[in-house]
C-alpha atoms as a PDB file:
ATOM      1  CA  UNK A   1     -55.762  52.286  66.188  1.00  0.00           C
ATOM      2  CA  UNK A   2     -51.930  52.563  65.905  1.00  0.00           C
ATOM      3  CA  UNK A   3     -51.785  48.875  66.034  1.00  0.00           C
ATOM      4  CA  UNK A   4     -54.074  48.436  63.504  1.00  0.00           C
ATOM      5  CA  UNK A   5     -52.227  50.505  60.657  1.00  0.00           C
ATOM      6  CA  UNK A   6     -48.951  48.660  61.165  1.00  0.00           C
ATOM      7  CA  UNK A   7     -50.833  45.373  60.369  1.00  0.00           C
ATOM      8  CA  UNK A   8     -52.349  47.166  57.592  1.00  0.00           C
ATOM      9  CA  UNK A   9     -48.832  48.655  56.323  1.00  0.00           C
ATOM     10  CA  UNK A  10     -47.234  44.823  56.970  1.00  0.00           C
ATOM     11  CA  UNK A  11     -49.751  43.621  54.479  1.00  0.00           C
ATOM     12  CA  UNK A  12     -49.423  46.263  52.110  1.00  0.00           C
ATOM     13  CA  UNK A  13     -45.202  45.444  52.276  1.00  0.00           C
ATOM     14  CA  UNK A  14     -45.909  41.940  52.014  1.00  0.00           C
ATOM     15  CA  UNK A  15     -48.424  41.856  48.834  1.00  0.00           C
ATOM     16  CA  UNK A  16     -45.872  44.829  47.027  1.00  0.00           C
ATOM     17  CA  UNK A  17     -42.966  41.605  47.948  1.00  0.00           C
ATOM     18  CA  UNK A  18     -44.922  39.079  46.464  1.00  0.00           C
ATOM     19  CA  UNK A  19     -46.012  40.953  43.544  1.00  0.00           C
ATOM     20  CA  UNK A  20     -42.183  41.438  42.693  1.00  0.00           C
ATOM     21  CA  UNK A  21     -41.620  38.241  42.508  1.00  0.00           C
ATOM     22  CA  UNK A  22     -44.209  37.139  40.603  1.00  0.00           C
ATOM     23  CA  UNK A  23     -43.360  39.481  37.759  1.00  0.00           C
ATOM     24  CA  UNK A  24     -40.326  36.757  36.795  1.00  0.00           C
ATOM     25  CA  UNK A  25     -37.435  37.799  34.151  1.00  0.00           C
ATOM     26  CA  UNK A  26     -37.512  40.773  32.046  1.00  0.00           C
ATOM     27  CA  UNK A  27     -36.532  40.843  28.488  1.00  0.00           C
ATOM     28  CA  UNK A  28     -32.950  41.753  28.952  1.00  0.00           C
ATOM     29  CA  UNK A  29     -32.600  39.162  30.808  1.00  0.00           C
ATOM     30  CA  UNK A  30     -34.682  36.544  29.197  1.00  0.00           C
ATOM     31  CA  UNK A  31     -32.409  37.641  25.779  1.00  0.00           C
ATOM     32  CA  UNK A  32     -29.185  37.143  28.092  1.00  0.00           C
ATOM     33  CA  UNK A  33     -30.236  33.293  28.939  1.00  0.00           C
ATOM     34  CA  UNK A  34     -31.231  32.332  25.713  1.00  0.00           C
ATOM     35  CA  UNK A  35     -27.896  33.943  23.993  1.00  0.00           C
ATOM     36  CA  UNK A  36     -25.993  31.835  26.420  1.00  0.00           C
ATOM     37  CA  UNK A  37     -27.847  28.886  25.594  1.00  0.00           C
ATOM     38  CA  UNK A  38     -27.319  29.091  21.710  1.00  0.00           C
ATOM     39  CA  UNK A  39     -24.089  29.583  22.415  1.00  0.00           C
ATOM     40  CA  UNK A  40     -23.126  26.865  24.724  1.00  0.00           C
ATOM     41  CA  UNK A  41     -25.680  24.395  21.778  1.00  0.00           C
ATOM     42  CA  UNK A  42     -23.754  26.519  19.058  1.00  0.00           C
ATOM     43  CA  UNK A  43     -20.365  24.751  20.495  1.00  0.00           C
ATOM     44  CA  UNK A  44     -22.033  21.516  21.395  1.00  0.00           C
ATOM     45  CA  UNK A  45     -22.981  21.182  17.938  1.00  0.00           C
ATOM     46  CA  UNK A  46     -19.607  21.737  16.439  1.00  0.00           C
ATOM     47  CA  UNK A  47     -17.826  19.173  19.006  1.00  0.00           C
ATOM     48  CA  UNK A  48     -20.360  16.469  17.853  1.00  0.00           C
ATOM     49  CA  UNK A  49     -19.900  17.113  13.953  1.00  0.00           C
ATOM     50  CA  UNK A  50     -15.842  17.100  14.519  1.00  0.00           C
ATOM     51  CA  UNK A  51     -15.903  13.557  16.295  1.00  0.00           C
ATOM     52  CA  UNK A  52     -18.520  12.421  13.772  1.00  0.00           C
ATOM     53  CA  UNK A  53     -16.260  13.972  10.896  1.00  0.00           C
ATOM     54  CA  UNK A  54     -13.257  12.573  12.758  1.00  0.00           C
ATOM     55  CA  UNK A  55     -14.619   9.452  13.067  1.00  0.00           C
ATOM     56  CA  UNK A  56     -15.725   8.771   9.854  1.00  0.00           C
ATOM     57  CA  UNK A  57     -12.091   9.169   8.626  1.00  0.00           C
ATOM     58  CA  UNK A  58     -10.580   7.269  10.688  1.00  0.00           C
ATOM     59  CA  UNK A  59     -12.609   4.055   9.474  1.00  0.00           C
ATOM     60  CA  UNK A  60     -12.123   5.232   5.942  1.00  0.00           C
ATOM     61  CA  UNK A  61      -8.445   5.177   6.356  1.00  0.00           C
ATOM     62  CA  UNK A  62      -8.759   1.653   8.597  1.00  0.00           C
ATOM     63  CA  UNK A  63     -10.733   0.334   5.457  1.00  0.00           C
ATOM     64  CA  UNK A  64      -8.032   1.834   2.880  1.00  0.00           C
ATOM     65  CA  UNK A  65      -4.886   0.782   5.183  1.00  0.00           C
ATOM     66  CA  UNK A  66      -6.311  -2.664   5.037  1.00  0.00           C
ATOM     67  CA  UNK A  67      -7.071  -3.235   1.556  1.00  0.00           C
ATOM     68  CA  UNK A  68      -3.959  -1.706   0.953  1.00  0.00           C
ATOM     69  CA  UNK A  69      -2.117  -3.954   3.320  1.00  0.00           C
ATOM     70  CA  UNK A  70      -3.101  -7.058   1.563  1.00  0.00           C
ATOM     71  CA  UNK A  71      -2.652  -5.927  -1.526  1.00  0.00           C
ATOM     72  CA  UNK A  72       1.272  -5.368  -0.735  1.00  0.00           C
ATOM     73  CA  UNK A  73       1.697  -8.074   1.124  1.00  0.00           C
ATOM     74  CA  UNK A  74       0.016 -10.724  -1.834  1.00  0.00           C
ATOM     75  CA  UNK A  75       2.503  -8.256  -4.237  1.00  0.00           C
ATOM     76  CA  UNK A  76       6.080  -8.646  -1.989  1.00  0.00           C
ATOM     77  CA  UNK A  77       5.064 -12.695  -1.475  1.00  0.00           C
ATOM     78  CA  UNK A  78       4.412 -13.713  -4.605  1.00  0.00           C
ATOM     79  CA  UNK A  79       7.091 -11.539  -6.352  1.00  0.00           C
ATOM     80  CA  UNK A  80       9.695 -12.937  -4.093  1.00  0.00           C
ATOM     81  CA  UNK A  81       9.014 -16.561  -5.677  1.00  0.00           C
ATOM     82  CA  UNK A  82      10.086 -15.429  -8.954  1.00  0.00           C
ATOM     83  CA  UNK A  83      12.754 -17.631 -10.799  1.00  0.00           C
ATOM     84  CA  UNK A  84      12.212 -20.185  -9.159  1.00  0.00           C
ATOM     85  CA  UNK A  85      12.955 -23.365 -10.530  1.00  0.00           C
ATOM     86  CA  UNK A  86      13.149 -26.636  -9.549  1.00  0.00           C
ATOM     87  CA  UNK A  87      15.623 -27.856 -11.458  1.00  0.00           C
ATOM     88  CA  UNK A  88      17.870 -24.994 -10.282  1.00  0.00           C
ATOM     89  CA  UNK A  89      21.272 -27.716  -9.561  1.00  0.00           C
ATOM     90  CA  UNK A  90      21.860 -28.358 -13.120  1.00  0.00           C
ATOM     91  CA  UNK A  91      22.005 -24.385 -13.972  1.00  0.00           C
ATOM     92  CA  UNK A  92      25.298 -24.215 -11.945  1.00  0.00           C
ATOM     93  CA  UNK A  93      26.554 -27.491 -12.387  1.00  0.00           C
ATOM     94  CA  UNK A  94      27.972 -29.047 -15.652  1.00  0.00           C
ATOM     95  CA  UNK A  95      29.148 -32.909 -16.342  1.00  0.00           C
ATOM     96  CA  UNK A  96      32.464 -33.530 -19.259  1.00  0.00           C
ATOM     97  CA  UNK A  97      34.463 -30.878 -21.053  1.00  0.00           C
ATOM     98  CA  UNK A  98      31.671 -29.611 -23.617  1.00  0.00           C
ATOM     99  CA  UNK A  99      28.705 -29.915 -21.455  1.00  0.00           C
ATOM    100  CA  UNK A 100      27.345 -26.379 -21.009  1.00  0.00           C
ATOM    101  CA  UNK A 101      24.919 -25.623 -17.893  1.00  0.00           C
ATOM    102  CA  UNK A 102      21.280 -25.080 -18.641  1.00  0.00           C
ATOM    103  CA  UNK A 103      19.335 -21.815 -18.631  1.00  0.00           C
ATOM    104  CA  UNK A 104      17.233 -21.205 -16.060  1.00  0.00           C
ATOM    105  CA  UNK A 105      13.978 -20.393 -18.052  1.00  0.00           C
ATOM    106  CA  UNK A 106      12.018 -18.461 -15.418  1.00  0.00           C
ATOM    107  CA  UNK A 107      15.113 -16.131 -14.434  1.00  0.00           C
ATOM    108  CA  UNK A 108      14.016 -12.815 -16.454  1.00  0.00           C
ATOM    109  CA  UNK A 109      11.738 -10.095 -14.752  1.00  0.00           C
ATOM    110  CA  UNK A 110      10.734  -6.752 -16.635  1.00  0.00           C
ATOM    111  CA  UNK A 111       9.134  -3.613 -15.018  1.00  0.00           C
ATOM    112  CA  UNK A 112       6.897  -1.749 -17.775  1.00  0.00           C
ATOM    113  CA  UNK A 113       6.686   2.031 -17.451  1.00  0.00           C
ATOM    114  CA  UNK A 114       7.543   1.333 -13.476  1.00  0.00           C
ATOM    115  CA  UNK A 115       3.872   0.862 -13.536  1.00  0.00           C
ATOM    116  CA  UNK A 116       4.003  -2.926 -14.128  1.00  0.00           C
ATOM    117  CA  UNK A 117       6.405  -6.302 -13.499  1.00  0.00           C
ATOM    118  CA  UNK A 118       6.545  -9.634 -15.209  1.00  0.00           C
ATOM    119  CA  UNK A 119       7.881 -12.836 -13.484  1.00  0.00           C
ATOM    120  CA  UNK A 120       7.813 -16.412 -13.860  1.00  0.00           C
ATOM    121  CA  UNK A 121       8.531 -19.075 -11.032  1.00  0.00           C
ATOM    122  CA  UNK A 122       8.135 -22.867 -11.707  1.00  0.00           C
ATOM    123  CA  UNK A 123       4.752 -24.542 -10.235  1.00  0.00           C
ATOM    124  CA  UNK A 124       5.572 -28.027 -12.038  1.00  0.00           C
ATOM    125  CA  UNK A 125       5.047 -31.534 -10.315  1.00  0.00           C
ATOM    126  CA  UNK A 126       8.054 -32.953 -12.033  1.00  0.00           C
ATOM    127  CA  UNK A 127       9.996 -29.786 -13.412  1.00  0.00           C
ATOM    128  CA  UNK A 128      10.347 -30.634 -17.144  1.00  0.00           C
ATOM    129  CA  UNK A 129      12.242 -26.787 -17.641  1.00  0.00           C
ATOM    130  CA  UNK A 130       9.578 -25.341 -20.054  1.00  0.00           C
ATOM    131  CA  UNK A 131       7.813 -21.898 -19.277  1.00  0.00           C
ATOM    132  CA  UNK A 132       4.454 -22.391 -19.184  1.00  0.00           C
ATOM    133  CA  UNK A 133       3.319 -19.318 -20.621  1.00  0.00           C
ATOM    134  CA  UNK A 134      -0.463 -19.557 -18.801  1.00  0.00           C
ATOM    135  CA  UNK A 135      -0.091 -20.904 -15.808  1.00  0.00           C
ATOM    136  CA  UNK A 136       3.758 -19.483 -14.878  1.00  0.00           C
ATOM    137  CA  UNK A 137       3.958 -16.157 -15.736  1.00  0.00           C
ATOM    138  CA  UNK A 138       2.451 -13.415 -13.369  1.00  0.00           C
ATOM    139  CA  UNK A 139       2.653  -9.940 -12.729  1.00  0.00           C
ATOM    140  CA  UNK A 140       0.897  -6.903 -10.790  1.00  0.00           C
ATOM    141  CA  UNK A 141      -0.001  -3.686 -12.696  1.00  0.00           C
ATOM    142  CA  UNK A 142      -2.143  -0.717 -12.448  1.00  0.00           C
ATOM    143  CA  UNK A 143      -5.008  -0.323 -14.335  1.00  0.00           C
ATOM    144  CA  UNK A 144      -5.289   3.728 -15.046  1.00  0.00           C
ATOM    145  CA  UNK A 145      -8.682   2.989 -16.286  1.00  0.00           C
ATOM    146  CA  UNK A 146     -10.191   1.148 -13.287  1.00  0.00           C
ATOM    147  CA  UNK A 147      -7.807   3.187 -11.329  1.00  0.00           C
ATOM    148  CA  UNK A 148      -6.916  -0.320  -9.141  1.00  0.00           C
ATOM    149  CA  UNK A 149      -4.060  -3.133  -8.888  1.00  0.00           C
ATOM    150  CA  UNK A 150      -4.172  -5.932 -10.911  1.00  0.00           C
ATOM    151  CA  UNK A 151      -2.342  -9.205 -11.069  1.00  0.00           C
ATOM    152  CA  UNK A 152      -1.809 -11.876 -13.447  1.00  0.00           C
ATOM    153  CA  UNK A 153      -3.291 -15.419 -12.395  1.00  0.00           C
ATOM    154  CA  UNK A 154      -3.245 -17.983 -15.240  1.00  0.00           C
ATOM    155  CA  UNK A 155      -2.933 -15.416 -17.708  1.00  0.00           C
ATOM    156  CA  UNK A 156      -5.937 -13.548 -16.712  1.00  0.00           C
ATOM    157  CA  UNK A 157      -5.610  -9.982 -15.227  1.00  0.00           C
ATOM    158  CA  UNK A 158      -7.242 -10.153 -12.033  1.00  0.00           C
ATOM    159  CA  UNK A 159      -8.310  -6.774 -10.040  1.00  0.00           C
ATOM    160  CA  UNK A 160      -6.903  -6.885  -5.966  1.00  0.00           C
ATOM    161  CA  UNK A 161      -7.985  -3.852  -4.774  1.00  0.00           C
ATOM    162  CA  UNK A 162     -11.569  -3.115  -3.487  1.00  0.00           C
ATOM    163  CA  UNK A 163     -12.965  -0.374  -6.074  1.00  0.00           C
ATOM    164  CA  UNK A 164     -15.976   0.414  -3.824  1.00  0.00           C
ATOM    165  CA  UNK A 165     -12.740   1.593  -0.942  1.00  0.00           C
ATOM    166  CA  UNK A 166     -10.221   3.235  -2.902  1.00  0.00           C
ATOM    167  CA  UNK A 167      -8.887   4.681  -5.817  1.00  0.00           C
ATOM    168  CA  UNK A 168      -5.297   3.944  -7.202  1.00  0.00           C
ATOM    169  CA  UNK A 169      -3.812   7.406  -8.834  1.00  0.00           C
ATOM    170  CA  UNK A 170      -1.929   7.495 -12.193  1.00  0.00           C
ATOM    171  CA  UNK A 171       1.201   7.646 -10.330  1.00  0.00           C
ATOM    172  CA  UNK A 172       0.366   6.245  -6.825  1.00  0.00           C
ATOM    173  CA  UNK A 173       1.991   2.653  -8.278  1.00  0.00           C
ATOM    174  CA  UNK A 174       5.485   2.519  -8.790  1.00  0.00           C
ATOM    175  CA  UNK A 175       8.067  -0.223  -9.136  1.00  0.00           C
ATOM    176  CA  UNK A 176      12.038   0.330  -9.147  1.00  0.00           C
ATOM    177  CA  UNK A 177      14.318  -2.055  -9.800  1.00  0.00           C
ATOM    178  CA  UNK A 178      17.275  -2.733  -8.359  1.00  0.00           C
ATOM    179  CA  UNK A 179      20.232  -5.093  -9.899  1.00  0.00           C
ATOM    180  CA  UNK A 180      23.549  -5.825  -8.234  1.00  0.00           C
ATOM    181  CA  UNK A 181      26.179  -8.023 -10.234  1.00  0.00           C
ATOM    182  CA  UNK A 182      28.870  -9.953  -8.487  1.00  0.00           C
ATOM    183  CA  UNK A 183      31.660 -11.252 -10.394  1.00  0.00           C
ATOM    184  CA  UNK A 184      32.262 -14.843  -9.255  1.00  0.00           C
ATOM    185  CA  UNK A 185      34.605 -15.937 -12.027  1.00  0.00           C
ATOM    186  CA  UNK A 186      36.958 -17.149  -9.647  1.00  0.00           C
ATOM    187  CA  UNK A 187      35.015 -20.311  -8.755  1.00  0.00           C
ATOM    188  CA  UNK A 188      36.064 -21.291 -12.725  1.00  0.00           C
ATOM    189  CA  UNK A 189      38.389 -24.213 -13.035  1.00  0.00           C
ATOM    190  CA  UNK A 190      40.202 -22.180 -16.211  1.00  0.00           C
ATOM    191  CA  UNK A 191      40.980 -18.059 -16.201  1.00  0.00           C
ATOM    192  CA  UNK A 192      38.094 -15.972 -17.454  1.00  0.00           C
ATOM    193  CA  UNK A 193      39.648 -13.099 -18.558  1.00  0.00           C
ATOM    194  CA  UNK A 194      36.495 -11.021 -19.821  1.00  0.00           C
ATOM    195  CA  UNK A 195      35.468  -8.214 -18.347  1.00  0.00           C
ATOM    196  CA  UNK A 196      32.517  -8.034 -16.182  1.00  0.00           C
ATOM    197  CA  UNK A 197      29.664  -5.127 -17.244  1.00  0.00           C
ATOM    198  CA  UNK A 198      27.251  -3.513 -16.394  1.00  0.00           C
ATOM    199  CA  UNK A 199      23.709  -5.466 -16.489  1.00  0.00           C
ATOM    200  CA  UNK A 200      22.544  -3.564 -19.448  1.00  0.00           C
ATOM    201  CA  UNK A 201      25.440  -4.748 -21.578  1.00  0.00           C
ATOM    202  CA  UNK A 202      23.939  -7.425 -23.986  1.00  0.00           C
ATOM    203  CA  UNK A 203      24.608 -10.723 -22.292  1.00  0.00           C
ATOM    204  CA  UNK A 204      26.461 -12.155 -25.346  1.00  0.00           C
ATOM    205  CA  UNK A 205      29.266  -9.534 -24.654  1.00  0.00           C
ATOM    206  CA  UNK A 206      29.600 -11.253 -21.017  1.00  0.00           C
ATOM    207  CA  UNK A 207      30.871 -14.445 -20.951  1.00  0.00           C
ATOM    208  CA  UNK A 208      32.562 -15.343 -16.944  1.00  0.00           C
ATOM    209  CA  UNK A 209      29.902 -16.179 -14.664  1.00  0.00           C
ATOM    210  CA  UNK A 210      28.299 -13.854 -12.422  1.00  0.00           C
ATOM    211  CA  UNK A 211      24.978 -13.619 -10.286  1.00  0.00           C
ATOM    212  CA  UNK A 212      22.753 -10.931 -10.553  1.00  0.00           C
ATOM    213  CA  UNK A 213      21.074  -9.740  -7.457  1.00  0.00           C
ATOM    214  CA  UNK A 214      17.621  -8.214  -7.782  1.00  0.00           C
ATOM    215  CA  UNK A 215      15.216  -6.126  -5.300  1.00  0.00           C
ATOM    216  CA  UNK A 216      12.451  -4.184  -6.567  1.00  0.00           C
ATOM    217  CA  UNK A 217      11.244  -0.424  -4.475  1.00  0.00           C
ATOM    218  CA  UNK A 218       7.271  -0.728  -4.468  1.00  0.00           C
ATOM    219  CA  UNK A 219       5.155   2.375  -3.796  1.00  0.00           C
ATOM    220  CA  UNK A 220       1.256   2.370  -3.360  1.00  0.00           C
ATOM    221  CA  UNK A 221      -0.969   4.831  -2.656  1.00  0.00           C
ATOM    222  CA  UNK A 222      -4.875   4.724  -2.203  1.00  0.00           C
ATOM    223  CA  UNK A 223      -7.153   7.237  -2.123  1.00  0.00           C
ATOM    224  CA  UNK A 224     -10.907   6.671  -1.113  1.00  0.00           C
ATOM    225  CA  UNK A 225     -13.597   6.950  -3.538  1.00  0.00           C
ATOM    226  CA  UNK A 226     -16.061   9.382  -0.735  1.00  0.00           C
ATOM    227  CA  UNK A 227     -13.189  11.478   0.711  1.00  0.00           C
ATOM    228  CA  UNK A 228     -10.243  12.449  -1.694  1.00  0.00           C
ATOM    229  CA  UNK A 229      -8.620  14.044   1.169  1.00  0.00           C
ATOM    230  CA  UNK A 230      -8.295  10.027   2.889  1.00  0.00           C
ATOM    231  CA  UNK A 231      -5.108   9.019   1.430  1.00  0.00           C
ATOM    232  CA  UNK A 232      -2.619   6.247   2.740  1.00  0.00           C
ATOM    233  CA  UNK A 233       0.731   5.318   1.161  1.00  0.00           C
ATOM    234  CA  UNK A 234       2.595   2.239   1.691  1.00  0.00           C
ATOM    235  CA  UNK A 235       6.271   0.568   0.911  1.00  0.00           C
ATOM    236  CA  UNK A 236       8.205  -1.781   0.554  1.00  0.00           C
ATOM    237  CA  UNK A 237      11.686  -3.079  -0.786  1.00  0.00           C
ATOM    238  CA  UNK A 238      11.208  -6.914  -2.408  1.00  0.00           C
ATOM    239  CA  UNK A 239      14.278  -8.793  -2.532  1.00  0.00           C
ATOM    240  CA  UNK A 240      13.749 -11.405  -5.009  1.00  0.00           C
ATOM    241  CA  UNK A 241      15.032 -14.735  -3.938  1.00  0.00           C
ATOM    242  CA  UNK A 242      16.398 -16.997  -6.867  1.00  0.00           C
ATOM    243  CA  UNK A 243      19.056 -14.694  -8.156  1.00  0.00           C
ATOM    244  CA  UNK A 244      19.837 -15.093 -11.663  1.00  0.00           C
ATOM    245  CA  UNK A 245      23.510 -17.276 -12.963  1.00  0.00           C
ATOM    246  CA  UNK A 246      24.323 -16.018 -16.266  1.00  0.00           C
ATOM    247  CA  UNK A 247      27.175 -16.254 -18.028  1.00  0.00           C
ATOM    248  CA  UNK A 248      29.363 -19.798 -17.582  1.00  0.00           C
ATOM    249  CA  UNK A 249      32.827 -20.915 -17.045  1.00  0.00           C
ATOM    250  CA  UNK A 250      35.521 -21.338 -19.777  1.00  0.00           C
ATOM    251  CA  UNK A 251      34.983 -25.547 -21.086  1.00  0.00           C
END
């Protein structure tokens, strides 16, 4: 009999065990795991928007560096060609007493508003030292309206930048000249006693020869059309190759 009622009082321990773990969480602690779990999604969630947010602007300012890139580059090469001229030997050389030397007619560049440049460089076969207005003159502005860069091929304004990328500001397009003179009268066969000025002195008050040395500051900015917070800036200083001869030597 006594061994019987342990058995029976086993049992009853055993099916009270069972039964208490069989009841699983309870609702504190159920509310406990699934508060850690929004939490731990909660910050999941805002690591994968940031790289997606991060990564989307880092290919928009790839796409704008780029188009930028070529932009200046096309800009800064072509605007180093200007004044050239083939027949640049006979501007600096003269033959008898009354011979004067001839005018290099691609030698004058003008910045408009620091927004735009005009330049000229020969592309003759056989230079016959005539500007061509269509096909020799170029330039690079910024269109405010279009809000993009613009250059001048054959007389035909021409848009470089990618309007679907980026946006050009009203003042994200800047040019600055530069102009150095250096006397070189002393190269004259005769005294040239005038006095050397400064460039903007009319030229007909400057007589003794003297190159001018150019070089032009470009900024450009871009912004892109989806994100106005993507904005890249470039620059670049363009030293212009052919300097311009003006004034001559006493005959």
């Amino acid at each position: 009999m006594f061994i019987t009622s342990i058995h029976v009082r086993a049992g009853r321990n055993t099916l009270s065990g069972s039964r208490r773990l069989s009841r699983g969480m309870s609702m504190v602690e159920l509310l406990v795991g699934v508060a850690i779990g929004l939490f731990i999604l909660a910050g999941a969630s805002a690591m994968f928007v940031s790289n997606v947010t991060n990564s989307r602007k880092l290919l928009l300012e790839a796409r704008i560096n780029q188009d930028l890139r070529a932009t200046m580059d096309l800009l800064t090469r072509d605007l180093r060609r200007g004044a050239y001229w083939g027949n640049s030997l006979a501007g600096t050389a003269v033959v008898g007493n009354t011979s004067a030397a001839a005018v290099n007619p691609y030698s004058v560049a003008t910045s408009t508003e620091a927004t735009q440049i005009n330049y000229a460089y020969s592309r003759d076969t056989t230079e016959n030292g005539v500007l061509d207005t269509a096909a020799e003159q170029f330039g690079f502005k910024l269109d405010a309206t279009a809000r993009a860069i613009q250059m001048n091929i054959g007389g035909v304004w021409q848009t470089l930048t990618n309007t679907d990328i980026l946006a050009v500001p009203v003042n994200g397009f800047t040019i600055t000249p530069t102009e150095t003179t250096i006397d070189i009268r002393d190269a004259c066969a005769k005294t040239c006693t005038d006095t050397v000025l400064l460039p903007s002195v009319p030229t007909a008050t400057q007589n003794c020869p003297r190159i001018q040395v150019r070089s032009y500051n470009i900024v450009l900015t871009g912004t892109s059309t989806t994100d106005s917070t993507v904005s890249r800036t470039l620059r670049s200083q363009v030293r212009v190759r052919n300097d311009a001869l003006l004034g001559a030597c006493p005959a």
